[in-house]
Protein backbone atom coordinates (compact mmCIF):
# COMPACT_ATOMS: atom_id res chain seq x y z
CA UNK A 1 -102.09 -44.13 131.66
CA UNK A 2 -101.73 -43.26 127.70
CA UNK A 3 -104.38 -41.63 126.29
CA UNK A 4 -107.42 -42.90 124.71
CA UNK A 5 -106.72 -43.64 120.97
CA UNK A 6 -109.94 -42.54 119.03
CA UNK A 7 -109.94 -42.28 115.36
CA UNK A 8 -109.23 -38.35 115.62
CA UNK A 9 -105.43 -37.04 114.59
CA UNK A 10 -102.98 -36.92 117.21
CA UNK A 11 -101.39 -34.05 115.24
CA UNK A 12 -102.84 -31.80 112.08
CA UNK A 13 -100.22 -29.43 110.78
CA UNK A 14 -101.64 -27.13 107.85
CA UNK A 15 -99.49 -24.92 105.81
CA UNK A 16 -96.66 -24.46 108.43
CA UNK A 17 -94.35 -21.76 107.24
CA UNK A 18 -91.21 -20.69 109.87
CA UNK A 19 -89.14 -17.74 108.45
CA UNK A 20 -86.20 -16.29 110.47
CA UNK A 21 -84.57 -13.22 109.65
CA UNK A 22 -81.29 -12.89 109.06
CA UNK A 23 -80.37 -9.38 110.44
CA UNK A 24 -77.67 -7.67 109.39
CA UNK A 25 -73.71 -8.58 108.84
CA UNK A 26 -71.36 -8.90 107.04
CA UNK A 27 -73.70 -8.20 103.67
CA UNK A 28 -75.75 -5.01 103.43
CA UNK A 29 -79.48 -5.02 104.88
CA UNK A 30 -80.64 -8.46 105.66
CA UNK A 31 -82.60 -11.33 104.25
CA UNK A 32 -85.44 -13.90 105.74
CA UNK A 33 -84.22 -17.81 105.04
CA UNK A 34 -87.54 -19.68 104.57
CA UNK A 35 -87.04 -22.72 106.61
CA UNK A 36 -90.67 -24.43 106.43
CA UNK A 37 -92.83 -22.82 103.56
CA UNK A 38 -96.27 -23.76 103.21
CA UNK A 39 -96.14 -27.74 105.15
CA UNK A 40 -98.79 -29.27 105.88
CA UNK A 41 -99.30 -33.27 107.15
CA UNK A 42 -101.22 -35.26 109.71
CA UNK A 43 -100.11 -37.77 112.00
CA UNK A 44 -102.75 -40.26 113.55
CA UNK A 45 -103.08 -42.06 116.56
CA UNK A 46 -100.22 -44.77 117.08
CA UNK A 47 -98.35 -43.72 113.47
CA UNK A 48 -95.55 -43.16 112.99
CA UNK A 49 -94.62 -40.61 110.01
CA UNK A 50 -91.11 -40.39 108.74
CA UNK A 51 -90.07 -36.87 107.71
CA UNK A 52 -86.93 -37.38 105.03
CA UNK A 53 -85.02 -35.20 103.08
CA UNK A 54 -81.52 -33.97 102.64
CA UNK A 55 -79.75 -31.82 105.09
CA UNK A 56 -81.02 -27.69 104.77
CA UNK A 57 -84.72 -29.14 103.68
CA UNK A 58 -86.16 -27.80 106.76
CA UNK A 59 -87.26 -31.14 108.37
CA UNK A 60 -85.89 -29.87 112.28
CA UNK A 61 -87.87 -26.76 111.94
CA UNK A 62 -90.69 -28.86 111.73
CA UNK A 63 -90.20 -30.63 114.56
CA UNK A 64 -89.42 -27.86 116.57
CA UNK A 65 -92.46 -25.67 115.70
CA UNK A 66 -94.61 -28.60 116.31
CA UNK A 67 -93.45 -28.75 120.11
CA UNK A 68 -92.69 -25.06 119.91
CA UNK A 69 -89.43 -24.50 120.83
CA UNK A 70 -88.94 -22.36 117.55
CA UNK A 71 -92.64 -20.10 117.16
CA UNK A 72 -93.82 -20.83 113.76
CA UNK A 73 -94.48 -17.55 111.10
CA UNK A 74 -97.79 -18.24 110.17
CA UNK A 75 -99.85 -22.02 109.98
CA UNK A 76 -101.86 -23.82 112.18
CA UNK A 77 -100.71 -26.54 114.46
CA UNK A 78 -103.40 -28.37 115.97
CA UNK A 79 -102.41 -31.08 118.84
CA UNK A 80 -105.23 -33.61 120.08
CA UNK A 81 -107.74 -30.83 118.58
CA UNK A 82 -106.53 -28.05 120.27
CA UNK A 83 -104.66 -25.39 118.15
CA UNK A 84 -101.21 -24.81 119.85
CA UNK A 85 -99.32 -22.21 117.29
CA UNK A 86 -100.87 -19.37 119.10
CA UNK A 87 -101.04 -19.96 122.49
CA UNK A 88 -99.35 -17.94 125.32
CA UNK A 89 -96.32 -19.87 127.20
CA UNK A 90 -98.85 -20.30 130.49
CA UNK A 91 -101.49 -22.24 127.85
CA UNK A 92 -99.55 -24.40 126.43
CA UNK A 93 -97.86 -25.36 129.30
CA UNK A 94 -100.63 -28.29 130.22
CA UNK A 95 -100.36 -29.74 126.51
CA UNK A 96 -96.53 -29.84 127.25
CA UNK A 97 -97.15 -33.25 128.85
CA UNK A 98 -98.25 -34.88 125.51
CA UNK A 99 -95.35 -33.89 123.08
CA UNK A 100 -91.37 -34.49 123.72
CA UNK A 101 -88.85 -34.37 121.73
CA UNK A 102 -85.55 -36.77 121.41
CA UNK A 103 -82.83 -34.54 120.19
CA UNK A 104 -80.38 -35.95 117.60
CA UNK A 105 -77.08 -35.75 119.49
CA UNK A 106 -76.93 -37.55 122.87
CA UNK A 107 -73.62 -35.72 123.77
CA UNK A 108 -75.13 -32.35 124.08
CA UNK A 109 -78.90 -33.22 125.04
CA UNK A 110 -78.52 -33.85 128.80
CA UNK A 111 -77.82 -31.69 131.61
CA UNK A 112 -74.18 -32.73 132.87
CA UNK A 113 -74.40 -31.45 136.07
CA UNK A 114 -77.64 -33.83 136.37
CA UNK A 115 -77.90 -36.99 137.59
CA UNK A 116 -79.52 -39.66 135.22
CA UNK A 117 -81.85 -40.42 137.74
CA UNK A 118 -82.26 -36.60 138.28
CA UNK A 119 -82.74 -36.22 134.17
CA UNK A 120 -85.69 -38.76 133.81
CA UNK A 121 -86.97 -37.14 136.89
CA UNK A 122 -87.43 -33.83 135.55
CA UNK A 123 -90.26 -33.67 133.64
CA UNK A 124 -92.14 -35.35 136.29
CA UNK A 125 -91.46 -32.98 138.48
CA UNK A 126 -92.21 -30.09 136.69
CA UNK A 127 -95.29 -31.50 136.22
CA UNK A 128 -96.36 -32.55 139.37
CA UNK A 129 -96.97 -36.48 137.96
CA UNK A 130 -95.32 -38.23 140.93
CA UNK A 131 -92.72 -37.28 143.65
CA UNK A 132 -90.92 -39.17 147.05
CA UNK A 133 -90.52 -42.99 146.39
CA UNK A 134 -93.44 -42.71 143.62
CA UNK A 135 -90.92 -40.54 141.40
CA UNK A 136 -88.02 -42.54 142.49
CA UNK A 137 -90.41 -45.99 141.59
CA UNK A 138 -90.81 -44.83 138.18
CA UNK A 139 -87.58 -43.50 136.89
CA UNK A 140 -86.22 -46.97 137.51
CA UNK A 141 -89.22 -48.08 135.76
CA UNK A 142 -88.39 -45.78 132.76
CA UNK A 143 -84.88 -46.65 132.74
CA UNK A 144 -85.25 -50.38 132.70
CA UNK A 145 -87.68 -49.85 130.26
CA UNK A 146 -85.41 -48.49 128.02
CA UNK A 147 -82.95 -51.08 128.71
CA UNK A 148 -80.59 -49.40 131.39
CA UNK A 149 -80.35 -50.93 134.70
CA UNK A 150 -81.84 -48.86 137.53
CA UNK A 151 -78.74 -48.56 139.49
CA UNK A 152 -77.54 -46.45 136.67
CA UNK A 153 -79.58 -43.61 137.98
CA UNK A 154 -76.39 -42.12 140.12
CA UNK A 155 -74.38 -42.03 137.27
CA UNK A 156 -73.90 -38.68 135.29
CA UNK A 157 -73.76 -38.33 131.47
CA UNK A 158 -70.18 -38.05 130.19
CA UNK A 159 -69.82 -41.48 132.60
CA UNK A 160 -72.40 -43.09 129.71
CA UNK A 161 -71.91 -44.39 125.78
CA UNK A 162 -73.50 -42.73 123.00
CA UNK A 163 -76.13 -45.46 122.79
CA UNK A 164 -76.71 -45.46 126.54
CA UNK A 165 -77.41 -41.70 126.45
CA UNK A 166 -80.01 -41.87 123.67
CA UNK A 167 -81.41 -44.56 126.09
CA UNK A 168 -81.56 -41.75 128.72
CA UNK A 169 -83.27 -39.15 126.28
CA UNK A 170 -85.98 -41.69 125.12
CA UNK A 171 -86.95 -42.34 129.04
CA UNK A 172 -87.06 -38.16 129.65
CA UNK A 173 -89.42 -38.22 126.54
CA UNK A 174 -91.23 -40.89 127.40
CA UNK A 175 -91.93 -40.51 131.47
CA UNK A 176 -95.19 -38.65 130.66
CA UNK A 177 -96.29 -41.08 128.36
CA UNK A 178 -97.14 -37.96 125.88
CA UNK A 179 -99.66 -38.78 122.89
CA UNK A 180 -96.67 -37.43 120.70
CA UNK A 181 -92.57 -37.96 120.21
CA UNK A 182 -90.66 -35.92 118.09
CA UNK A 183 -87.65 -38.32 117.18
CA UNK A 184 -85.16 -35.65 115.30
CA UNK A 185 -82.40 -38.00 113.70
CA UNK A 186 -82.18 -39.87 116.71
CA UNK A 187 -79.94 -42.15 115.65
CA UNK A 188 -77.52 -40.35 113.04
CA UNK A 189 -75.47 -39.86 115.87
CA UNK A 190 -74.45 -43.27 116.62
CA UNK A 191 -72.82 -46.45 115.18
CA UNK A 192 -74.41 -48.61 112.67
CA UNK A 193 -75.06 -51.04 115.56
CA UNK A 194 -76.33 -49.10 117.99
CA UNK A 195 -78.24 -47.41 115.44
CA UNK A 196 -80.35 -50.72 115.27
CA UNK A 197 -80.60 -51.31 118.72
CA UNK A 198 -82.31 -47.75 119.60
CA UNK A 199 -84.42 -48.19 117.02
CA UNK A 200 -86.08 -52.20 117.42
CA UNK A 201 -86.11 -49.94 121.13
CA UNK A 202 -88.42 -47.11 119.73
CA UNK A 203 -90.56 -49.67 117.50
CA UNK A 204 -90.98 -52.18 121.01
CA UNK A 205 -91.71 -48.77 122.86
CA UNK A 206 -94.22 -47.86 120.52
CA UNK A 207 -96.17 -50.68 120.23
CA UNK A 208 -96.21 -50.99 124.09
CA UNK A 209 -97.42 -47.26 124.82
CA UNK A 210 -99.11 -46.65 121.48
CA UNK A 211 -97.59 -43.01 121.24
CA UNK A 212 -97.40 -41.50 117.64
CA UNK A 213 -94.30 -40.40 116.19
CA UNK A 214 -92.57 -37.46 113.85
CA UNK A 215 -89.38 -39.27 113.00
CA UNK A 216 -87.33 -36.79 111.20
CA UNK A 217 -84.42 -38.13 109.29
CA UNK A 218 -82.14 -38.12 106.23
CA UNK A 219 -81.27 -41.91 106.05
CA UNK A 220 -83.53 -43.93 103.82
CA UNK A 221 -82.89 -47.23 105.28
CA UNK A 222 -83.68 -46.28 108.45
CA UNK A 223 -87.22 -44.10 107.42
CA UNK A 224 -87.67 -47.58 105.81
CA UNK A 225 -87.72 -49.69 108.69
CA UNK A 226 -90.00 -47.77 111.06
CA UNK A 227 -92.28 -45.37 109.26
CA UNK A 228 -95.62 -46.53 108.34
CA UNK A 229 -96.17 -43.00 106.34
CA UNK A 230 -93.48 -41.20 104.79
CA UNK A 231 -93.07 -37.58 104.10
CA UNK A 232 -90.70 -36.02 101.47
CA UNK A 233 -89.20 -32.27 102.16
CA UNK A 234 -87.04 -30.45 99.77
CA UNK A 235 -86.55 -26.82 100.67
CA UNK A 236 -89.04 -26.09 102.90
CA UNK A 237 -91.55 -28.03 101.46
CA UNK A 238 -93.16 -30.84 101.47
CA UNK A 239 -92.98 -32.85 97.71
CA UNK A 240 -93.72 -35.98 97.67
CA UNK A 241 -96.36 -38.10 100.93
CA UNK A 242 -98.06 -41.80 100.72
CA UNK A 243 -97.17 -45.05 102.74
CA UNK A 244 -94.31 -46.48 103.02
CA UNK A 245 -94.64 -49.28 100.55
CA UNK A 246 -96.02 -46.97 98.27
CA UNK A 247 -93.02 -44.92 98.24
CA UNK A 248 -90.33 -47.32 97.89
CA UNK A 249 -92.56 -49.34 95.59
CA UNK A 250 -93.24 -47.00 93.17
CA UNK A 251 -91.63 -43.52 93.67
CA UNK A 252 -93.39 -40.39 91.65
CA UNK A 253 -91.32 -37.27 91.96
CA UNK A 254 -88.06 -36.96 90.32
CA UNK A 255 -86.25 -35.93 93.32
CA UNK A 256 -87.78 -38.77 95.65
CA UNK A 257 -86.63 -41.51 92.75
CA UNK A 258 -83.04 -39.75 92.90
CA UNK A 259 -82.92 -40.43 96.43
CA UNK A 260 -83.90 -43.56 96.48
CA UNK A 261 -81.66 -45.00 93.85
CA UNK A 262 -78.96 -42.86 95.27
CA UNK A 263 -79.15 -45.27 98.80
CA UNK A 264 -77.03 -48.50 98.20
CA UNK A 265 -78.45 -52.14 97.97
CA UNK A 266 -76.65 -55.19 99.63
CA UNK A 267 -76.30 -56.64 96.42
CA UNK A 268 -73.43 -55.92 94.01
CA UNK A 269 -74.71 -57.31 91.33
CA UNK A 270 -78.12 -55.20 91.60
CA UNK A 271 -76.34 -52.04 92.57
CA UNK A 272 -74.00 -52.67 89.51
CA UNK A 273 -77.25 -52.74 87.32
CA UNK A 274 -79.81 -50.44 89.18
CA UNK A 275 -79.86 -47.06 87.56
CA UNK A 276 -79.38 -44.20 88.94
CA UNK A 277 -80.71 -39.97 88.54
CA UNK A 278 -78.23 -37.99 89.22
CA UNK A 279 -79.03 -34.49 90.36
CA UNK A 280 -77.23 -31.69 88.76
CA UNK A 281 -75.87 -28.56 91.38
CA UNK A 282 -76.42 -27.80 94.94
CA UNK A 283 -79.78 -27.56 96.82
CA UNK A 284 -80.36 -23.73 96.60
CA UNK A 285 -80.35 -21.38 99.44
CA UNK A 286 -83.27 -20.93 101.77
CA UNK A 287 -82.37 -17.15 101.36
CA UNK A 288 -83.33 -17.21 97.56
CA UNK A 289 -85.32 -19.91 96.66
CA UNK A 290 -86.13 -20.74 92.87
CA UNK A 291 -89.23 -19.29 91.33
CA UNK A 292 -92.07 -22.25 90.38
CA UNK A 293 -91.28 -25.63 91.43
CA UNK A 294 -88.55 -25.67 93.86
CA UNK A 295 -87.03 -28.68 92.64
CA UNK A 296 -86.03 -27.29 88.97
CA UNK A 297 -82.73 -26.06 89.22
CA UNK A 298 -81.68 -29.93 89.76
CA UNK A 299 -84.61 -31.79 87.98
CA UNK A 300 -83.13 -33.43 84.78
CA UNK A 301 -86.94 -33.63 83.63
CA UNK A 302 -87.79 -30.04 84.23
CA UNK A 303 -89.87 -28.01 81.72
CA UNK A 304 -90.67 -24.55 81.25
CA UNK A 305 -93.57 -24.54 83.48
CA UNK A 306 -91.73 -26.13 86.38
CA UNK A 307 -89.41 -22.75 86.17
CA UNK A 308 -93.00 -20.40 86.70
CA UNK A 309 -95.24 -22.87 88.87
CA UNK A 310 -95.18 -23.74 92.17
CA UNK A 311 -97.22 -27.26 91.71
CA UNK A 312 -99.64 -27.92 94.27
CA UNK A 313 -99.28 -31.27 96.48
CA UNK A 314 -101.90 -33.02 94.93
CA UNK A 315 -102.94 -37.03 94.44
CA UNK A 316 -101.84 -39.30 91.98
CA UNK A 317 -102.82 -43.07 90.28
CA UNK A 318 -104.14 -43.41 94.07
CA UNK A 319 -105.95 -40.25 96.73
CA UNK A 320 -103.36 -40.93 99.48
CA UNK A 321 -100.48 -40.58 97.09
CA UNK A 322 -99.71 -37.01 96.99
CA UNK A 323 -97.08 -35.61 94.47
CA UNK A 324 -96.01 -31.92 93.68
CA UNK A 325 -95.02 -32.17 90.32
CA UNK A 326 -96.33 -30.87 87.13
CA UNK A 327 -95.24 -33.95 85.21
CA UNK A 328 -96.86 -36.41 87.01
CA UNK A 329 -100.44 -37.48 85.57
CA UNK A 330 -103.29 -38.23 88.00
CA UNK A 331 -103.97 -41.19 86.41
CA UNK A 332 -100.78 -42.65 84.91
CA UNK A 333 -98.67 -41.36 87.34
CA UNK A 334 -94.62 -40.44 86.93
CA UNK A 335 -93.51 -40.29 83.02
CA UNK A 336 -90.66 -41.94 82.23
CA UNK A 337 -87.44 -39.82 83.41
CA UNK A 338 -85.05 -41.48 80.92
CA UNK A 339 -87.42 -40.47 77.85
CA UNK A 340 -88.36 -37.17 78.90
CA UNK A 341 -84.82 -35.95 79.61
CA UNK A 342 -83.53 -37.65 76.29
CA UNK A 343 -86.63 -35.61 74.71
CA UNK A 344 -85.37 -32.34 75.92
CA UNK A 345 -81.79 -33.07 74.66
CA UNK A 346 -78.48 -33.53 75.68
CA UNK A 347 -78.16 -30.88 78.54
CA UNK A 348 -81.36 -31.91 80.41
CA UNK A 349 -80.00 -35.49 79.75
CA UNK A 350 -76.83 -35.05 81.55
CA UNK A 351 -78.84 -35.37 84.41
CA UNK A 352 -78.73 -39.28 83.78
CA UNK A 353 -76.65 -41.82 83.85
CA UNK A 354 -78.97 -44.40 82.01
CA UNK A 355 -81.84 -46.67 81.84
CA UNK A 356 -85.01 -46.89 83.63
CA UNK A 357 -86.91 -44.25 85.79
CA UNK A 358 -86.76 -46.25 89.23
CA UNK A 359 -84.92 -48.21 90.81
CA UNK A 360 -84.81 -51.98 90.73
């Protein structure tokens, strides 16, 4: 059976940071790249919360401190109540059964020398849910579920598609029914129709068992599609979190509106006329972050603050709309980008190609 929904969080993550060392090398001494600095989101019961940003932004360290297969620096991570960042291997083993994880490449996620059948089976097995014809009963169960046909079961991975294999991944996750997936770029992966496919599969799966979901991805169209909360990350942190009509309606931080109008529209004459902020540079290394706001090396609206201040996530025009940006006003919300970069002259305007602040 799932598990009760109550009006509680499924999962409360507060101020998350995962550093890993990098040792010594090649350079002299060594270094710590902050993967996750300071994140901090909630997921509850039945959401699902899409986790976006470009690639380096941190967004699989999440995931994999939240089910703890990387142990997080410092943070709390508290599952169905119960604080899991600390606990001993032998503790945490019972909570095991209500988070799983769908890794993003299908090719490299399953056991060859396993048996689909013996794959889905696994995690029941471990955990003592089922076993004879009762395990056998409901891996086909899981499988056709997912949309593969139960005779499949014999078959071993590099004898299955890309699409099929994801199939296989989302019926290991899902056998336990656990309170909580972690979907890392499950589809990115994959062709454009496949990509669909797995995903109408998550959304039917998720309204049938009522799990909540951490879908971690880079692809705006498809964070569009399923999310019903969206997440922003941008070097380790988290900048910009609201719904997901919020945040395609009416965009706040400069990098989030870059993004967006950065992600074609099936309409040539609109993408023709939509406008567009352009980021200057590279995202910066993890290594050696920018002082104040992370986002100023590439903001074309930064001001001399943003280079000194880290700005706190904090809500804007509405409580639920949260924004780390010193530009934004609580109660007006984003400034115009066009204005303010044309106010700090020509360099910060560079940043631009014209117009508007968002995108049409």
């Amino acid at each position: 059976m799932t598990s009760p929904r109550t009006d509680a969080p499924v999962l409360e993550v507060t101020d998350l940071v995962k550093h890993f060392s990098t040792g010594s090398g090649f350079r002299s001494g060594s270094g710590v790249v902050r993967a996750v600095d300071g994140v901090s989101f909630t997921i509850g019961p039945g959401e699902i919360l899409g986790l976006v940003g470009e690639s380096g932004s941190g967004k699989s360290t999440v995931g994999r401190c939240v089910t703890r297969l990387v142990e997080p620096t410092s943070g709390s991570i508290k599952l169905l109540g119960t604080e899991i960042s600390s606990l001993s291997r032998r503790a945490m083993r019972p909570l095991r059964r209500q988070v799983h994880i769908v890794f993003q490449d299908p090719y490299s996620s399953l056991n060859p020398r396993m048996t689909i059948g013996q794959i889905v089976a696994e995690p029941m097995r471990l955990h003592g849910t089922a076993k004879g014809a009762a395990l056998d009963e409901r891996v086909d169960e899981m499988l056709e579920k997912c949309g593969l046909r139960s005779e499949l079961r014999d078959r071993f991975p590099h004898e299955m598609s890309g699409g099929q294999r994801q199939r296989v991944g989302l019926a290991r996750a899902l056998a336990l029914e656990p309170s909580l997936v972690i979907a890392d770029e499950p589809v990115s992966a994959l062709d454009v129709s496949v990509q669909a496919s797995i995903l109408n599969l998550i959304t039917d799966l998720q309204r049938d068992l009522g799990f909540s979901c951490l879908f971690i991805t880079h692809d705006l169209s498809v964070v569009e599609y399923i999310s019903d909360a969206i997440a922003v990350m941008y070097l380790g942190k988290i900048v910009e979190r609201t719904s997901r009509e919020k945040l395609f309606r009416d965009p706040q931080m400069p990098y989030t509106q870059s993004l967006l109008t950065a992600a074609p529209v099936p309409d040539p004459v609109a993408q023709r006329e939509r406008t567009r902020v352009v980021l200057r540079g590279d995202l910066p290394s993890p290594l050696d972050p920018p002082s104040g706001c992370p986002f100023h090396t590439r903001c074309p609206v930064a001001v001399e603050r943003c280079t000194v201040e880290v700005p706190p996530l904090v809500g804007v025009t509405e409580p639920d709309h949260l924004v780390a940006c010193h530009l934004v006003d609580r109660e007006t919300g984003a400034p115009d980008i066009a204005a303010a970069a044309a106010a700090q002259g020509a360099e910060a305007g560079a940043g631009l190609q014209t117009g508007a602040r968002r995108p049409a």
